[in-house]
C-alpha atoms as a PDB file:
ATOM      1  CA  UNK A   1     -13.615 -10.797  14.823  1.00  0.00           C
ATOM      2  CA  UNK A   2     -11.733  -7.709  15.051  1.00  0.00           C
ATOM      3  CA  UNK A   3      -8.200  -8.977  14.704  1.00  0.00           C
ATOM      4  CA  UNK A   4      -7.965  -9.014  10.615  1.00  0.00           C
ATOM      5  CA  UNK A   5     -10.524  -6.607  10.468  1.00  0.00           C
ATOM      6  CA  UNK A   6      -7.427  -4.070   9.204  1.00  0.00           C
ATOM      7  CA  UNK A   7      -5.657  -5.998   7.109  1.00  0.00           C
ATOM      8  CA  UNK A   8      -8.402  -7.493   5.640  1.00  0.00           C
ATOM      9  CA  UNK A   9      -9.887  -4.024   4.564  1.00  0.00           C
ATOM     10  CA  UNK A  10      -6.454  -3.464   3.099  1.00  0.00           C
ATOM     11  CA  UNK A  11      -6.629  -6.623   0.918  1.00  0.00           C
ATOM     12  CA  UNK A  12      -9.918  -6.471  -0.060  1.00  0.00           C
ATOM     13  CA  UNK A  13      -9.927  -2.570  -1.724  1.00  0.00           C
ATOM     14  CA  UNK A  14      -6.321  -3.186  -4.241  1.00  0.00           C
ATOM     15  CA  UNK A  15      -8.581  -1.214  -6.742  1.00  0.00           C
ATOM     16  CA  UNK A  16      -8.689   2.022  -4.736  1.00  0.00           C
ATOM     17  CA  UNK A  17      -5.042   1.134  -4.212  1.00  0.00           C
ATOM     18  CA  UNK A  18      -4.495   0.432  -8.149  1.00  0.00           C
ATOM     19  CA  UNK A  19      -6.137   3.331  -8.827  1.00  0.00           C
ATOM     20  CA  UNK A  20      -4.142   6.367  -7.337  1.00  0.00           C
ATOM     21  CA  UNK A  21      -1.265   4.382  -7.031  1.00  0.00           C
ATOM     22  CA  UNK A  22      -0.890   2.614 -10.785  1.00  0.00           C
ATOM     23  CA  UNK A  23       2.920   3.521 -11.412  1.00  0.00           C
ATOM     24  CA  UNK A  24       4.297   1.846  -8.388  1.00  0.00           C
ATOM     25  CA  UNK A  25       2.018  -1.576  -8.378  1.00  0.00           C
ATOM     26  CA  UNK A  26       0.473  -1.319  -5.062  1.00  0.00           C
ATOM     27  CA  UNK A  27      -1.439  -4.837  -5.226  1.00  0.00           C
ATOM     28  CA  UNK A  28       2.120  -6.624  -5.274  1.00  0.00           C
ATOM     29  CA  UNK A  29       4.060  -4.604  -2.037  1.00  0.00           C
ATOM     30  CA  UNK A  30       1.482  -3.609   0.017  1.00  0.00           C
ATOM     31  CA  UNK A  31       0.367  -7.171   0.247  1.00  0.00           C
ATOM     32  CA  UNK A  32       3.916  -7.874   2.100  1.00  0.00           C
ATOM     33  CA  UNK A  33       4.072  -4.778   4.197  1.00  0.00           C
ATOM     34  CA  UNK A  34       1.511  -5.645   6.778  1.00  0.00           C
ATOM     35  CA  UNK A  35       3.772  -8.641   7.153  1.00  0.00           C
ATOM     36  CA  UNK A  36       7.281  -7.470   7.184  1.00  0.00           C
ATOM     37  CA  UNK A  37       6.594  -5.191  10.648  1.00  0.00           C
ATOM     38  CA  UNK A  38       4.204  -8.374  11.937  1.00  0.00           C
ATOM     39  CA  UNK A  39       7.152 -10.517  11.764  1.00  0.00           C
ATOM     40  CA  UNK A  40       9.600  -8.236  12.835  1.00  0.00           C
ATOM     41  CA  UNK A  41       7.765  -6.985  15.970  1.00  0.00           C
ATOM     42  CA  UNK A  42       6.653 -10.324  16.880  1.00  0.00           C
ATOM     43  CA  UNK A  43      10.230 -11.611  17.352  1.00  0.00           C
ATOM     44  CA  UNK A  44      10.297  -8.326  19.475  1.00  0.00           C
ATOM     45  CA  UNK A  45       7.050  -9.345  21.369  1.00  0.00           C
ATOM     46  CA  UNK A  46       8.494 -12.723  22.695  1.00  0.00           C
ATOM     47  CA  UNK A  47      11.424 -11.205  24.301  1.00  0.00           C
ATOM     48  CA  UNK A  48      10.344  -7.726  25.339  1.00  0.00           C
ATOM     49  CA  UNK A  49       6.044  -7.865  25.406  1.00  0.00           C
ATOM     50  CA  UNK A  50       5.233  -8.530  29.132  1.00  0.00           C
ATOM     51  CA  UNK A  51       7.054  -4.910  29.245  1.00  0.00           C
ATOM     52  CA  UNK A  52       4.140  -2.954  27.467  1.00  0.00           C
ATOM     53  CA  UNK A  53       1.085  -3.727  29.541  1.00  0.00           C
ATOM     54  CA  UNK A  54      -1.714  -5.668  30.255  1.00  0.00           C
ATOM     55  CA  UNK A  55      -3.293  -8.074  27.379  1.00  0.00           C
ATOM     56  CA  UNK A  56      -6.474  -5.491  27.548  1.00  0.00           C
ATOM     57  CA  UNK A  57      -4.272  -2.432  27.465  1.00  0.00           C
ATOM     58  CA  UNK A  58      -2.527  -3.488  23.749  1.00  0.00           C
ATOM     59  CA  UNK A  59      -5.787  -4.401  22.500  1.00  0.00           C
ATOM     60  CA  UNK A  60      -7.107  -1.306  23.047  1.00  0.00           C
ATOM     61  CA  UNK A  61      -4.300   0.385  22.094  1.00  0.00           C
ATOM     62  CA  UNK A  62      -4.055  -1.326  19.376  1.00  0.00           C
ATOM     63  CA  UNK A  63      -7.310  -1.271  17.760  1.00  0.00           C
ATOM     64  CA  UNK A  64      -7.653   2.933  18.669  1.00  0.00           C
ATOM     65  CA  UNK A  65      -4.479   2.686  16.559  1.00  0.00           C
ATOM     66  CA  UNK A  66      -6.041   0.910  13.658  1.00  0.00           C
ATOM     67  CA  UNK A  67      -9.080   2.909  13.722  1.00  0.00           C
ATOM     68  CA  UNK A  68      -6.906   6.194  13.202  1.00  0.00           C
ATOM     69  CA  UNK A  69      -4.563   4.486  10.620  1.00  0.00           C
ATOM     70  CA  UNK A  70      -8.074   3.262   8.512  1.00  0.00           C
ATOM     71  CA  UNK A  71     -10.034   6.622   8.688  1.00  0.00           C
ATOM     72  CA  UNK A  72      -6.567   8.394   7.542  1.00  0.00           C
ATOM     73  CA  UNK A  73      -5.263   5.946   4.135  1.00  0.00           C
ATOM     74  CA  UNK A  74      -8.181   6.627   1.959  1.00  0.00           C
ATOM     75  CA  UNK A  75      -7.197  10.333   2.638  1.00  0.00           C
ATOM     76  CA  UNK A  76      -3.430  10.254   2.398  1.00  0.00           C
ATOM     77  CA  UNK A  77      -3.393   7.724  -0.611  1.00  0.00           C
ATOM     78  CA  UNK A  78      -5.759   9.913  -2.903  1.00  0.00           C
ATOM     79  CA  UNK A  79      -4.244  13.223  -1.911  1.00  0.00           C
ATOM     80  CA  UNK A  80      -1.179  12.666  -2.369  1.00  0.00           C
ATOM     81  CA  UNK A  81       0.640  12.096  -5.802  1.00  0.00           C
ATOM     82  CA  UNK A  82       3.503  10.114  -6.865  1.00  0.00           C
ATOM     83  CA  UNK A  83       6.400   8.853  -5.097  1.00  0.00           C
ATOM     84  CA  UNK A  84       5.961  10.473  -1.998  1.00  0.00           C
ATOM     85  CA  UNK A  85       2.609   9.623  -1.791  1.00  0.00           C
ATOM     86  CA  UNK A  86       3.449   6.119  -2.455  1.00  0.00           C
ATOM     87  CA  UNK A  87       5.988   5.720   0.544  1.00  0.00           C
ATOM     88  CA  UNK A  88       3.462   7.769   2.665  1.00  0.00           C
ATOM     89  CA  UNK A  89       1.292   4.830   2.382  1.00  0.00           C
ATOM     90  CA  UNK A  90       4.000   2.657   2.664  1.00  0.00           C
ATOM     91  CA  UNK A  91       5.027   3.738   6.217  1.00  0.00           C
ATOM     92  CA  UNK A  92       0.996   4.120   7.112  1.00  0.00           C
ATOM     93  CA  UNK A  93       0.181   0.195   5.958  1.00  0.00           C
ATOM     94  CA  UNK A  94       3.714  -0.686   8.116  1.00  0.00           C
ATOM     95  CA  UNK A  95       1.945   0.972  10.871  1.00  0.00           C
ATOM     96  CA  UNK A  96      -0.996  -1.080  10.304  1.00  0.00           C
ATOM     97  CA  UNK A  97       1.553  -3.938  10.524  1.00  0.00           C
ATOM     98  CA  UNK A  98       2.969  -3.072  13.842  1.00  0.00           C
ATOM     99  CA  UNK A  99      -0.819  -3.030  15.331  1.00  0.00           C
ATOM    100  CA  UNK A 100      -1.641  -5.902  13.873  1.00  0.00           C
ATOM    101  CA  UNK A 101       1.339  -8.169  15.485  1.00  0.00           C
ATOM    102  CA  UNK A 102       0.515  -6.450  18.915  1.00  0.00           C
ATOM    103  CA  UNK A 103      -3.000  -7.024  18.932  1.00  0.00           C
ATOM    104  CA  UNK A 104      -2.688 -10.879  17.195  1.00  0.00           C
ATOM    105  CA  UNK A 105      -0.459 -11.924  19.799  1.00  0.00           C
ATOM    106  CA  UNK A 106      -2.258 -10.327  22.510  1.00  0.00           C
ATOM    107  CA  UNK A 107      -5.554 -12.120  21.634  1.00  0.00           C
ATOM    108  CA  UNK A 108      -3.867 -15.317  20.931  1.00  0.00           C
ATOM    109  CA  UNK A 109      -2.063 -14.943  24.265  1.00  0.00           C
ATOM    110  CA  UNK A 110      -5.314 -14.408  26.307  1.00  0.00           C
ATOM    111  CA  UNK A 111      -7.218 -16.811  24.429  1.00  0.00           C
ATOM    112  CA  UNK A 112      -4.542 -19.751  25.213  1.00  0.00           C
ATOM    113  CA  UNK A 113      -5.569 -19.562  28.757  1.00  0.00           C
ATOM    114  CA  UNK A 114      -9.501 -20.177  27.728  1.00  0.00           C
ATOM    115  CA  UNK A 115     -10.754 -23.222  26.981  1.00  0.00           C
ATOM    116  CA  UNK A 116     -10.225 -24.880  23.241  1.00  0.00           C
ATOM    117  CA  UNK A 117     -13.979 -23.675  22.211  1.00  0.00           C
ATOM    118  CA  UNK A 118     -12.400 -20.004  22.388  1.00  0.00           C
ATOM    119  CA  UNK A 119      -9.816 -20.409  19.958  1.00  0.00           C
ATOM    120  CA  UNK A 120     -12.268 -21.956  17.291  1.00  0.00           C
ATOM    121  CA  UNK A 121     -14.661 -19.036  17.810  1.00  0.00           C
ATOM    122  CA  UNK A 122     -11.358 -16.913  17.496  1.00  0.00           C
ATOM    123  CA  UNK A 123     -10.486 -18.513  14.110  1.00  0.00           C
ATOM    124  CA  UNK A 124     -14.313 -18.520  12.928  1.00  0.00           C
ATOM    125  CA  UNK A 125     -14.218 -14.844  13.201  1.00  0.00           C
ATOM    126  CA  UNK A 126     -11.287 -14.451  11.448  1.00  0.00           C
ATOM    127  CA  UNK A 127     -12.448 -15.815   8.487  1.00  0.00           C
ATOM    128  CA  UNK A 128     -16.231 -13.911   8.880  1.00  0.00           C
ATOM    129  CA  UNK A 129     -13.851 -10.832   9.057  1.00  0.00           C
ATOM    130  CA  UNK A 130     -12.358 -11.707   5.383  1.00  0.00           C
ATOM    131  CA  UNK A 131     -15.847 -12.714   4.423  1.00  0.00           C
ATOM    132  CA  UNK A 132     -17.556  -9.477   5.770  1.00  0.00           C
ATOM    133  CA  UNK A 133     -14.893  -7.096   4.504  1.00  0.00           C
ATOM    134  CA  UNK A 134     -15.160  -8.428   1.138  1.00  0.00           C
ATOM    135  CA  UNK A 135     -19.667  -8.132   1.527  1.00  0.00           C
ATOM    136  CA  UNK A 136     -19.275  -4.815   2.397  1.00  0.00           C
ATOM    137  CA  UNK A 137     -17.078  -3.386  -0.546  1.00  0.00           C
ATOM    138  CA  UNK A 138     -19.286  -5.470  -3.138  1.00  0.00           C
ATOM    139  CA  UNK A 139     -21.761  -3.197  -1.885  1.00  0.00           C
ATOM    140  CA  UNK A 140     -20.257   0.252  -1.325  1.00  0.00           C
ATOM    141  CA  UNK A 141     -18.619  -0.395  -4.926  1.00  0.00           C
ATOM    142  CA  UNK A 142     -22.343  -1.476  -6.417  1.00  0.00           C
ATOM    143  CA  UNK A 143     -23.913   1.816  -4.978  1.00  0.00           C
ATOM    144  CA  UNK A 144     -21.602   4.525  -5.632  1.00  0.00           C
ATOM    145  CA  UNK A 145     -20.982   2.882  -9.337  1.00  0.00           C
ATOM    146  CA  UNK A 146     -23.114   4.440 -11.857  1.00  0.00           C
ATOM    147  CA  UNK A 147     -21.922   2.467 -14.699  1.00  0.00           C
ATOM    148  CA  UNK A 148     -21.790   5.483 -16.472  1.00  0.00           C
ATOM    149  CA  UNK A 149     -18.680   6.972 -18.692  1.00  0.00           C
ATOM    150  CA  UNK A 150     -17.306   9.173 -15.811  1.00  0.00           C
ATOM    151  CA  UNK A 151     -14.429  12.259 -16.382  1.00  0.00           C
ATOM    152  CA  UNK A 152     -11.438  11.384 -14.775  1.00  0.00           C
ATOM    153  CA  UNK A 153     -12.324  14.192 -11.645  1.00  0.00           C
ATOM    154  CA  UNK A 154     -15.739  12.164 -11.277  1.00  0.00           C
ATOM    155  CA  UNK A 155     -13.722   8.757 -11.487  1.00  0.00           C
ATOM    156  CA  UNK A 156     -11.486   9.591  -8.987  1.00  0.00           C
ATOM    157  CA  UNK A 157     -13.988  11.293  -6.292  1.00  0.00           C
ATOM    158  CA  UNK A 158     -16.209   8.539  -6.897  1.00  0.00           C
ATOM    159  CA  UNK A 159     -13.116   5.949  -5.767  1.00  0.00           C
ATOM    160  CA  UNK A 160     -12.022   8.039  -3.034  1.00  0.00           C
ATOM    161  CA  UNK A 161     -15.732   8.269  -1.921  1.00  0.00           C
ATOM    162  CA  UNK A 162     -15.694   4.036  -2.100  1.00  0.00           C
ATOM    163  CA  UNK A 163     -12.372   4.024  -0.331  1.00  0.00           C
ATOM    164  CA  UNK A 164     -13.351   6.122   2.195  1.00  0.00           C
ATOM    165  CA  UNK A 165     -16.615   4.509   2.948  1.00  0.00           C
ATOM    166  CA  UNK A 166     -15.504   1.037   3.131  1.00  0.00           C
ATOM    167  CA  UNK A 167     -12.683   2.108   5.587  1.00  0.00           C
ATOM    168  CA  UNK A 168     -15.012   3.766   7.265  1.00  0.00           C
ATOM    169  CA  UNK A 169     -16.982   0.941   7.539  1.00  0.00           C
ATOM    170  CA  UNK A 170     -13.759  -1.272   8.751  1.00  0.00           C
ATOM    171  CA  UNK A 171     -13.515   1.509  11.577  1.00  0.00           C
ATOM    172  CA  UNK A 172     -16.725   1.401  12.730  1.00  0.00           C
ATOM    173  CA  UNK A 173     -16.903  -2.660  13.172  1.00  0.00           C
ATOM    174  CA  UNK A 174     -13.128  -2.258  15.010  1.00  0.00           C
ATOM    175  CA  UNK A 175     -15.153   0.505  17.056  1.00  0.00           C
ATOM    176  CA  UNK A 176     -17.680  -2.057  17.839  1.00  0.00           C
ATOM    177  CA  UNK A 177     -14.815  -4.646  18.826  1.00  0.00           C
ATOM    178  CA  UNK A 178     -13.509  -1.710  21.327  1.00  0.00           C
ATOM    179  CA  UNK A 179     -17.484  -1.044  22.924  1.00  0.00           C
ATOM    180  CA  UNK A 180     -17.767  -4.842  23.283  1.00  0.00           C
ATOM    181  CA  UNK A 181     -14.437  -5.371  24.641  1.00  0.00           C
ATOM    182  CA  UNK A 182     -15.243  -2.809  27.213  1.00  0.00           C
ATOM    183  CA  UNK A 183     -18.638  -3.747  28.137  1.00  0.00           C
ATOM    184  CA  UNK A 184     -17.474  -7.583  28.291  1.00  0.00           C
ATOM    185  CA  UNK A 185     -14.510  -6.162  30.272  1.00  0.00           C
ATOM    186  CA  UNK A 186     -12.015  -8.234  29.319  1.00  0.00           C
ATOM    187  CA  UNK A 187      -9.086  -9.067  31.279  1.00  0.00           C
END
């Protein structure tokens, strides 16, 4: 379940996104940025990827990374202004990319040599990440929303506050992939 875990955080908050970011139409390019590094590192998986490690080892590697990368973007995209801030983001969501390649192709490589049950339970959780992502920022959006007229200052703490606690909440379910992966031990 914890392969789209990231990028499915990333699609389902655009309104945090739209929010801070409202000049430079975040919903349309940050929707292609997870996929412009997936594609290109991919092509640089199938030559080069029995180089960096075992299957376990990017896994890990690359979930820590996506961890780090979701507890920092609510933080960088609502402190910073403008352009820069904009291209900050940029490069952090291409990150984001780059980990998810690694760590889709390393769980669809180990799960090739399992039998065919494995890769439907793969795809199943998949989707109950997009489902689960979406649950949980209907409700972190329904409880910090008063419904009250707000000044812009309590508008915007109150959608960093959302940001932050639904990538939070992405972190901690990727931090519950990591615990399982290591108690399961994985090879």
């Amino acid at each position: 379940m914890g392969c789209l875990i990231s990028w499915n955080s990333i699609l389902s908050v655009m309104d945090f996104f739209q929010h801070f970011q409202k000049d430079y139409y975040p919903d349309y390019i940050y929707t292609n940025m997870n996929f412009v590094m997936g594609v290109v590192f991919q092509f640089i998986l199938i030559f080069y990827g029995s180089k960096f490690g075992t299957y376990k080892y990017m896994i890990l590697v690359s979930l820590i990374t996506q961890i780090i990368v979701l507890l920092i973007l609510p933080i960088a995209v609502s402190k910073t202004v403008g352009l820069s801030g904009f291209i900050l983001s940029c490069f952090i969501i291409l990150l984001l990319g780059l980990t998810n390649a690694v760590l889709l192709s390393s769980i669809f490589a180990l799960i090739s040599f399992l039998p065919f049950e494995y890769m439907i339970a793969m795809s199943l959780g998949q989707a109950l990440s997009g489902i689960l992502m979406n649950i949980i920022r209907y409700f972190v959006t329904i409880s910090i929303d008063s419904g009250k007229k707000l000044s812009k200052e309590e508008t915007d703490y109150n959608a960093f506050l959302t940001g932050f606690i639904f990538f939070s909440s992405a972190a901690f379910l990727m931090i519950v992939n990591i615990v399982f992966l290591m108690v399961r031990r994985v090879y």
